[in-house]
C-alpha atoms as a PDB file:
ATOM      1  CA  UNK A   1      13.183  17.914 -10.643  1.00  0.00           C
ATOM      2  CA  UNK A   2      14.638  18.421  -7.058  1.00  0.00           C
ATOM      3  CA  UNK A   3      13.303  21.730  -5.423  1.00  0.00           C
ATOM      4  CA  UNK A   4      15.836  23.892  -4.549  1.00  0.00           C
ATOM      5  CA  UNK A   5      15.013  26.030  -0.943  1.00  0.00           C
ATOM      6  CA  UNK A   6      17.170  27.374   1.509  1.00  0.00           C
ATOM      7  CA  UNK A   7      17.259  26.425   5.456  1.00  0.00           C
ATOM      8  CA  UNK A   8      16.982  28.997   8.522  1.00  0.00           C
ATOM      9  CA  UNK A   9      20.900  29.601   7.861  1.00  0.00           C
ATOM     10  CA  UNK A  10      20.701  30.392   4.426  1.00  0.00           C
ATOM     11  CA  UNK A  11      21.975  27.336   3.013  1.00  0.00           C
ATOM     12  CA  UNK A  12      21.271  26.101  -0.202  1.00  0.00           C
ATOM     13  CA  UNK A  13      19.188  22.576   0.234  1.00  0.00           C
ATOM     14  CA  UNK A  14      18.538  20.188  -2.937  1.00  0.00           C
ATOM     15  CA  UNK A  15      15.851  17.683  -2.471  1.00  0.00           C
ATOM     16  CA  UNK A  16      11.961  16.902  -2.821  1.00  0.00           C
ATOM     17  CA  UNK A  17       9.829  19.255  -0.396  1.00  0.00           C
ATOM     18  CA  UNK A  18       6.961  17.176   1.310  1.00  0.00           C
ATOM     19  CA  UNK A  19       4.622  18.690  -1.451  1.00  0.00           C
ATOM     20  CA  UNK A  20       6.416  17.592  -3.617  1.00  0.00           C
ATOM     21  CA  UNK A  21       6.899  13.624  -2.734  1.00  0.00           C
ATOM     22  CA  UNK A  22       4.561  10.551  -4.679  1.00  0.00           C
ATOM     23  CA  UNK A  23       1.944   8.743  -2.680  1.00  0.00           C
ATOM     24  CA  UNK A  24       2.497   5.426  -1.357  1.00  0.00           C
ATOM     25  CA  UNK A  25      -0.332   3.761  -1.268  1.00  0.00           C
ATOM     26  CA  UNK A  26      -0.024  -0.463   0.356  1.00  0.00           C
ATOM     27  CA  UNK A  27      -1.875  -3.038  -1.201  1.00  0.00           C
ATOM     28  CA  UNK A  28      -2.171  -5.871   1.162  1.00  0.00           C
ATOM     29  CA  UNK A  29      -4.156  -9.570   0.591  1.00  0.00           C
ATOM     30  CA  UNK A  30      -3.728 -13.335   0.715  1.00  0.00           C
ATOM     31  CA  UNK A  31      -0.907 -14.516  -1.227  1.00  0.00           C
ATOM     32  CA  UNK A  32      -3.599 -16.287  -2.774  1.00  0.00           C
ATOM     33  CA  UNK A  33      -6.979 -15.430  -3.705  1.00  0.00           C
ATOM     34  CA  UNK A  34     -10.235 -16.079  -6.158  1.00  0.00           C
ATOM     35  CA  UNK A  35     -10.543 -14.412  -9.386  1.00  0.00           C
ATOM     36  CA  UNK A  36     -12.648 -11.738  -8.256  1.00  0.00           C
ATOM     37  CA  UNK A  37     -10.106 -10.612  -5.627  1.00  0.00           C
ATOM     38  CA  UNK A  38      -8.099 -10.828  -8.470  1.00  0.00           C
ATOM     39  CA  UNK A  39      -9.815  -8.631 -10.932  1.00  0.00           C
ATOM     40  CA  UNK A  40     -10.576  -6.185  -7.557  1.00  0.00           C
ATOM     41  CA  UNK A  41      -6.924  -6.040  -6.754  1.00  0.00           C
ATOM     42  CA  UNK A  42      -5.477  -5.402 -10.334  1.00  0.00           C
ATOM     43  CA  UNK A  43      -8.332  -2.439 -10.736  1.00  0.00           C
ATOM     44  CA  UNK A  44      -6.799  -0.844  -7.690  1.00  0.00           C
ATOM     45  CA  UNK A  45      -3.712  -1.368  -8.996  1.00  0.00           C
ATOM     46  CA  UNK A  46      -4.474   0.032 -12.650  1.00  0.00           C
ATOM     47  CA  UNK A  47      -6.263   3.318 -10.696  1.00  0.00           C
ATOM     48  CA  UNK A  48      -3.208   4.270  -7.874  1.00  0.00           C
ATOM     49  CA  UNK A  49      -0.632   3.966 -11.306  1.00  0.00           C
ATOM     50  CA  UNK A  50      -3.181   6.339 -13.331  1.00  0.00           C
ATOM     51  CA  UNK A  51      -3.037   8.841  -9.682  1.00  0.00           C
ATOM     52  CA  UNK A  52       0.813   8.424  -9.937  1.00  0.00           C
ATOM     53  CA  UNK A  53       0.553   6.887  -6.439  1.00  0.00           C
ATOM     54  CA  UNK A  54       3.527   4.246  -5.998  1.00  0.00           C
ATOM     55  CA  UNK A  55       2.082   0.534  -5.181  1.00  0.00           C
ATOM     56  CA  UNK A  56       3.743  -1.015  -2.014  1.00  0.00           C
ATOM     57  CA  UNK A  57       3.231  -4.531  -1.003  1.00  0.00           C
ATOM     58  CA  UNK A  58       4.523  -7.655  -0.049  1.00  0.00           C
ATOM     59  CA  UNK A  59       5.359  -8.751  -3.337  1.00  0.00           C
ATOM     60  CA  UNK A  60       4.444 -12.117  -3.381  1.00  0.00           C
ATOM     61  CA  UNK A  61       1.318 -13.586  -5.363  1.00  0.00           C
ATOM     62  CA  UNK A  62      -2.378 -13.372  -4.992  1.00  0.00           C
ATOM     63  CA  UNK A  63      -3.816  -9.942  -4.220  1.00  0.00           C
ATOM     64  CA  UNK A  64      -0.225  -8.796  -4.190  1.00  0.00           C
ATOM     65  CA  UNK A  65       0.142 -10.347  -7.579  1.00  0.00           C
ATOM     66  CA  UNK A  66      -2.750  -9.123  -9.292  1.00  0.00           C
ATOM     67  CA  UNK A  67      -2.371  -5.144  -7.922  1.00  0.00           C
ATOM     68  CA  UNK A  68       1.464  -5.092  -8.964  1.00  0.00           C
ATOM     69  CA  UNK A  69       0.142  -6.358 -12.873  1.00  0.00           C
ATOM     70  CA  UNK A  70      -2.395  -3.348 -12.857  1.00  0.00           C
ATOM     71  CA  UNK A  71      -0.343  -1.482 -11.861  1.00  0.00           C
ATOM     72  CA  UNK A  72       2.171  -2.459 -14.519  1.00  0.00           C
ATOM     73  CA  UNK A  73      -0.370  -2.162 -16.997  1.00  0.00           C
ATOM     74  CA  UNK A  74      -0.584   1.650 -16.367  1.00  0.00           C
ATOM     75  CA  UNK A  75       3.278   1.824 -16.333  1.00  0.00           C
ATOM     76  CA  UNK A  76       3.096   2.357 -12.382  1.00  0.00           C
ATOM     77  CA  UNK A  77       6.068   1.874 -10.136  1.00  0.00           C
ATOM     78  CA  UNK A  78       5.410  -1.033  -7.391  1.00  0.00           C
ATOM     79  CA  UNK A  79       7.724  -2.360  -4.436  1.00  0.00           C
ATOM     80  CA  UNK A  80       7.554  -5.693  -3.000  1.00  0.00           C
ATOM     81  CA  UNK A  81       9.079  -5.224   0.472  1.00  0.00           C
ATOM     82  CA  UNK A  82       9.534  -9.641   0.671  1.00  0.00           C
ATOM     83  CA  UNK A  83       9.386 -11.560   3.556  1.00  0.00           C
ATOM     84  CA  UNK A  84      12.707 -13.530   2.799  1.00  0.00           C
ATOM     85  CA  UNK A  85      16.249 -12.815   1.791  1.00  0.00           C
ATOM     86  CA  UNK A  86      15.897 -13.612  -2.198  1.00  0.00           C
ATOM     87  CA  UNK A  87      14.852 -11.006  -4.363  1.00  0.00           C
ATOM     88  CA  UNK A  88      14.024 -13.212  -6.930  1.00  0.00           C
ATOM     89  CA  UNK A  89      10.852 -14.454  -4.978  1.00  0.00           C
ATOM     90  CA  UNK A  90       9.090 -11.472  -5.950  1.00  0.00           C
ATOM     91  CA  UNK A  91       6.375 -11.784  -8.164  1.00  0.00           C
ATOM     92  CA  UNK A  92       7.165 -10.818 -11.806  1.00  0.00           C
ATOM     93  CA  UNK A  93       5.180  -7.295 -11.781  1.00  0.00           C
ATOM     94  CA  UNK A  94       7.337  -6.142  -8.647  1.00  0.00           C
ATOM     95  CA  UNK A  95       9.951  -3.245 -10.354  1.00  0.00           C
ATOM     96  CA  UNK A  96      11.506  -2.509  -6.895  1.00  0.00           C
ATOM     97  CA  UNK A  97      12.181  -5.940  -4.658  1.00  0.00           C
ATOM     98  CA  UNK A  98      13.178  -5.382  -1.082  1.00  0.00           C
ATOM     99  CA  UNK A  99      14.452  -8.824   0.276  1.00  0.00           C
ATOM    100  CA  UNK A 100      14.510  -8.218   3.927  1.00  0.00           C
ATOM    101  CA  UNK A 101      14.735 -12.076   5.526  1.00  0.00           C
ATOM    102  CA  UNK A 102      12.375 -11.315   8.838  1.00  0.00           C
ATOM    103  CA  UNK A 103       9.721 -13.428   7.435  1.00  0.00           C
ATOM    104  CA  UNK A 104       6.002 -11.487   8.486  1.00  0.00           C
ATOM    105  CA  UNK A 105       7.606  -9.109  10.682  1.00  0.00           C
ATOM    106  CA  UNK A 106       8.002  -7.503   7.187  1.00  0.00           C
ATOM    107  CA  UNK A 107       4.071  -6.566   7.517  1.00  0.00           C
ATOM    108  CA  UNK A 108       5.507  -3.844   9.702  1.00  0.00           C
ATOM    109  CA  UNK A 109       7.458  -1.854   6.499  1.00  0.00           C
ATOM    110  CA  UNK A 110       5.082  -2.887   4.017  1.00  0.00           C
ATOM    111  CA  UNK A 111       2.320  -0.370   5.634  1.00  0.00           C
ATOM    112  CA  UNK A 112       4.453   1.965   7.414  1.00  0.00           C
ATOM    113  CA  UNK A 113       6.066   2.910   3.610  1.00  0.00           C
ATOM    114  CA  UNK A 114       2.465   3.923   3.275  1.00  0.00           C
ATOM    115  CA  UNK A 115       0.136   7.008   3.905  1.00  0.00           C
ATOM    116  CA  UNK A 116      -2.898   4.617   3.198  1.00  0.00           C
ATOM    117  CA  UNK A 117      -3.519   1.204   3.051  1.00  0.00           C
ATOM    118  CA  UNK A 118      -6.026  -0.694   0.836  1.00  0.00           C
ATOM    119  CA  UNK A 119      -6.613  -3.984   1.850  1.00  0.00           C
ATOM    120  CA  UNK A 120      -8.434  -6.658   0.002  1.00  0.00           C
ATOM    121  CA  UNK A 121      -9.735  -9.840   1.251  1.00  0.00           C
ATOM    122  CA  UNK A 122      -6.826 -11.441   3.548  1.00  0.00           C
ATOM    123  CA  UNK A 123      -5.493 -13.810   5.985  1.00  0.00           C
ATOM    124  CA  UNK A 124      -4.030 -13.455   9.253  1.00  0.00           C
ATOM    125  CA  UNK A 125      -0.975 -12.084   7.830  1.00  0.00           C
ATOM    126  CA  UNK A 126      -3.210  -9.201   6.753  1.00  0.00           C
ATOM    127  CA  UNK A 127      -4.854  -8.753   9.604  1.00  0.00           C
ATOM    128  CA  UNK A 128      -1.855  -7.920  11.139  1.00  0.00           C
ATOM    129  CA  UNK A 129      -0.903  -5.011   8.462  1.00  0.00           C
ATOM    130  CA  UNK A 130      -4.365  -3.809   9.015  1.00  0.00           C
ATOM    131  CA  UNK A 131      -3.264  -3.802  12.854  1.00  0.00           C
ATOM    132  CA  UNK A 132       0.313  -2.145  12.489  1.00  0.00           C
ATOM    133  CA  UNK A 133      -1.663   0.132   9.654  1.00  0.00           C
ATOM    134  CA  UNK A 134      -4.189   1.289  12.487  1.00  0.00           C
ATOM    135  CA  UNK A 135      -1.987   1.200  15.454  1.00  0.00           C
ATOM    136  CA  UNK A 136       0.195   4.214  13.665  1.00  0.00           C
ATOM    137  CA  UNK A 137      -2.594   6.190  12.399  1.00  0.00           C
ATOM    138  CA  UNK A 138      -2.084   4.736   8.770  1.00  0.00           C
ATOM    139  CA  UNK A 139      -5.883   4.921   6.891  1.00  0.00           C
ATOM    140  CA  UNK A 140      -7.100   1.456   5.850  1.00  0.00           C
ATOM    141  CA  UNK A 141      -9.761   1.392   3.365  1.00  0.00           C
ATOM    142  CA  UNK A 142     -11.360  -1.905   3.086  1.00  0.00           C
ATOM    143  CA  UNK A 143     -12.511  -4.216   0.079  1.00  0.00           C
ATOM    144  CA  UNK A 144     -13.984  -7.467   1.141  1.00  0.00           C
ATOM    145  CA  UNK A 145     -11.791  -7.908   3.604  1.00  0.00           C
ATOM    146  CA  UNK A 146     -11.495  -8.016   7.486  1.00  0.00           C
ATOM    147  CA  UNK A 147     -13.985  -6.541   9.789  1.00  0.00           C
ATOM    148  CA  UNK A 148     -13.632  -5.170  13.637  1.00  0.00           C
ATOM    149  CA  UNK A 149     -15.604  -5.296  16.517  1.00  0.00           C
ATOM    150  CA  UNK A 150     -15.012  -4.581  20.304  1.00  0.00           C
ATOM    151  CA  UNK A 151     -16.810  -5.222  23.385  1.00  0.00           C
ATOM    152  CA  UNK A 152     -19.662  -6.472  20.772  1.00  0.00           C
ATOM    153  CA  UNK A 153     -20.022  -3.575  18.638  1.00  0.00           C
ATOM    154  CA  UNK A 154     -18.638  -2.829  15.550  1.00  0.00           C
ATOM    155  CA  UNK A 155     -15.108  -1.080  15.084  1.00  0.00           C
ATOM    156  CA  UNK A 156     -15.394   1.175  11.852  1.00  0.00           C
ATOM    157  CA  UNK A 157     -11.447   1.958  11.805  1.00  0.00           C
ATOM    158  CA  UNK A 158     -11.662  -0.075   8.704  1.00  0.00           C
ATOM    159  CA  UNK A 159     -13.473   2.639   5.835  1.00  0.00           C
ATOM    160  CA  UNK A 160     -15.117   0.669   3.858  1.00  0.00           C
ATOM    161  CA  UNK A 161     -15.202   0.725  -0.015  1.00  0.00           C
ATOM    162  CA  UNK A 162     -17.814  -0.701  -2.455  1.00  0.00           C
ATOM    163  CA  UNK A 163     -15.229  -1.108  -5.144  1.00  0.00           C
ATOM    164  CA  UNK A 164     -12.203  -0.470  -6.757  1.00  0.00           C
ATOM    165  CA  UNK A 165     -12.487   2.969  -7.790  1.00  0.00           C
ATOM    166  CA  UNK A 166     -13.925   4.536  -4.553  1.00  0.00           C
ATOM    167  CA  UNK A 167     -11.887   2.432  -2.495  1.00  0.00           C
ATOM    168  CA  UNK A 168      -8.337   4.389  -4.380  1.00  0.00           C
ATOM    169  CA  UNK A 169     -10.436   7.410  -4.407  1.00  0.00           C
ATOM    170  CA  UNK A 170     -10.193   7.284  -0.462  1.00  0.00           C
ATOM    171  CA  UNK A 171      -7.151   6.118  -0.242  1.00  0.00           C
ATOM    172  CA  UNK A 172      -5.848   8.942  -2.316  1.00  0.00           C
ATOM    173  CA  UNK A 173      -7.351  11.349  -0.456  1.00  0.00           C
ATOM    174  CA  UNK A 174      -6.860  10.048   2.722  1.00  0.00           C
ATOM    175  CA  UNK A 175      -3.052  10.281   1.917  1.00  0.00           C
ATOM    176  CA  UNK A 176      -3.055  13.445   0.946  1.00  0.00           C
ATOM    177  CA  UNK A 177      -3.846  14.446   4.730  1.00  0.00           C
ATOM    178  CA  UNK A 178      -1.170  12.327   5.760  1.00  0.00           C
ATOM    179  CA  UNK A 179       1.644  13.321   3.546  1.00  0.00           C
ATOM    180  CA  UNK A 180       4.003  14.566   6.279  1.00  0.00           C
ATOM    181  CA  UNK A 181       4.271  10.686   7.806  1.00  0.00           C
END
């Protein structure tokens, strides 16, 4: 149900507070992957759907694949923001296709629709959603994926999760804090 508040004139205003909004929490991964990435990326995406957290990715296969079917499992509510211009190239588990056409530049909406990002396993393509993710002060929990360093030593921007549970756990909580982005 839409809140109902009033503004600094007095005016009636219909809409969600920021309280009041769902998590988005991005999935990103290889668009393909082994069978334990797999099984690690549809337990993440079983756990955001049982948070009510909405699953945003780029809705192709792989880990994007196998968090969207968790997630539909659970009766969550994913997005597949698509590198091309057909919806129909999402992967069957995507409710929400957004066909955008810009190829990889679409990295750039699939983690800034996000307060947190969980990112499993990965190519370069990930590595740069972990970047854009980073660069805007988006939390990126990591699972078996990409690690940092500079100048030799180890960049822990990347939190690191043992497994699927703790790494939503974060990611939850993380996003909590970051609700007004």
């Amino acid at each position: 149900m839409a809140a109902k508040s009033f503004d600094k004139l007095g005016q009636r205003t219909v809409g969600k507070s920021g309280s009041d909004k769902k998590l988005i929490i991005a999935v990103i991964g290889g668009g393909q992957c082994s069978a334990q990435e797999a099984a690690l990326a549809e337990t993440v995406g079983r756990e955001l759907a049982k948070r009510g957290a909405i699953l945003v990715c780029g809705g192709l296969g792989g880990v994007m694949e196998a968090a969207c079917r968790g997630a539909a499992i659970e009766s969550g509510v994913t997005v597949g923001i698509l590198p091309s211009d057909d919806p129909a190239t999402s992967n069957r588990y995507v409710q929400i296709a957004v066909a955008t056409g810009v190829g990889y530049a679409r990295n750039i909406g699939v983690v800034k629709s996000a307060q947190a990002v969980i990112a499993i396993d990965g190519d370069y393509g990930t590595l740069s959603e972990i970047s854009y993710a980073l660069k805007s002060d988006i939390p990126v929990i990591g699972l078996n994926t990409w690690s940092l360093s500079r100048n030799g030593q180890e960049d822990k921007a990347i939190i690191k999760a043992e497994d699927a549970v703790e790494a939503v756990e974060k990611a939850v909580s993380l996003a909590k804090g970051q609700k007004s982005h």
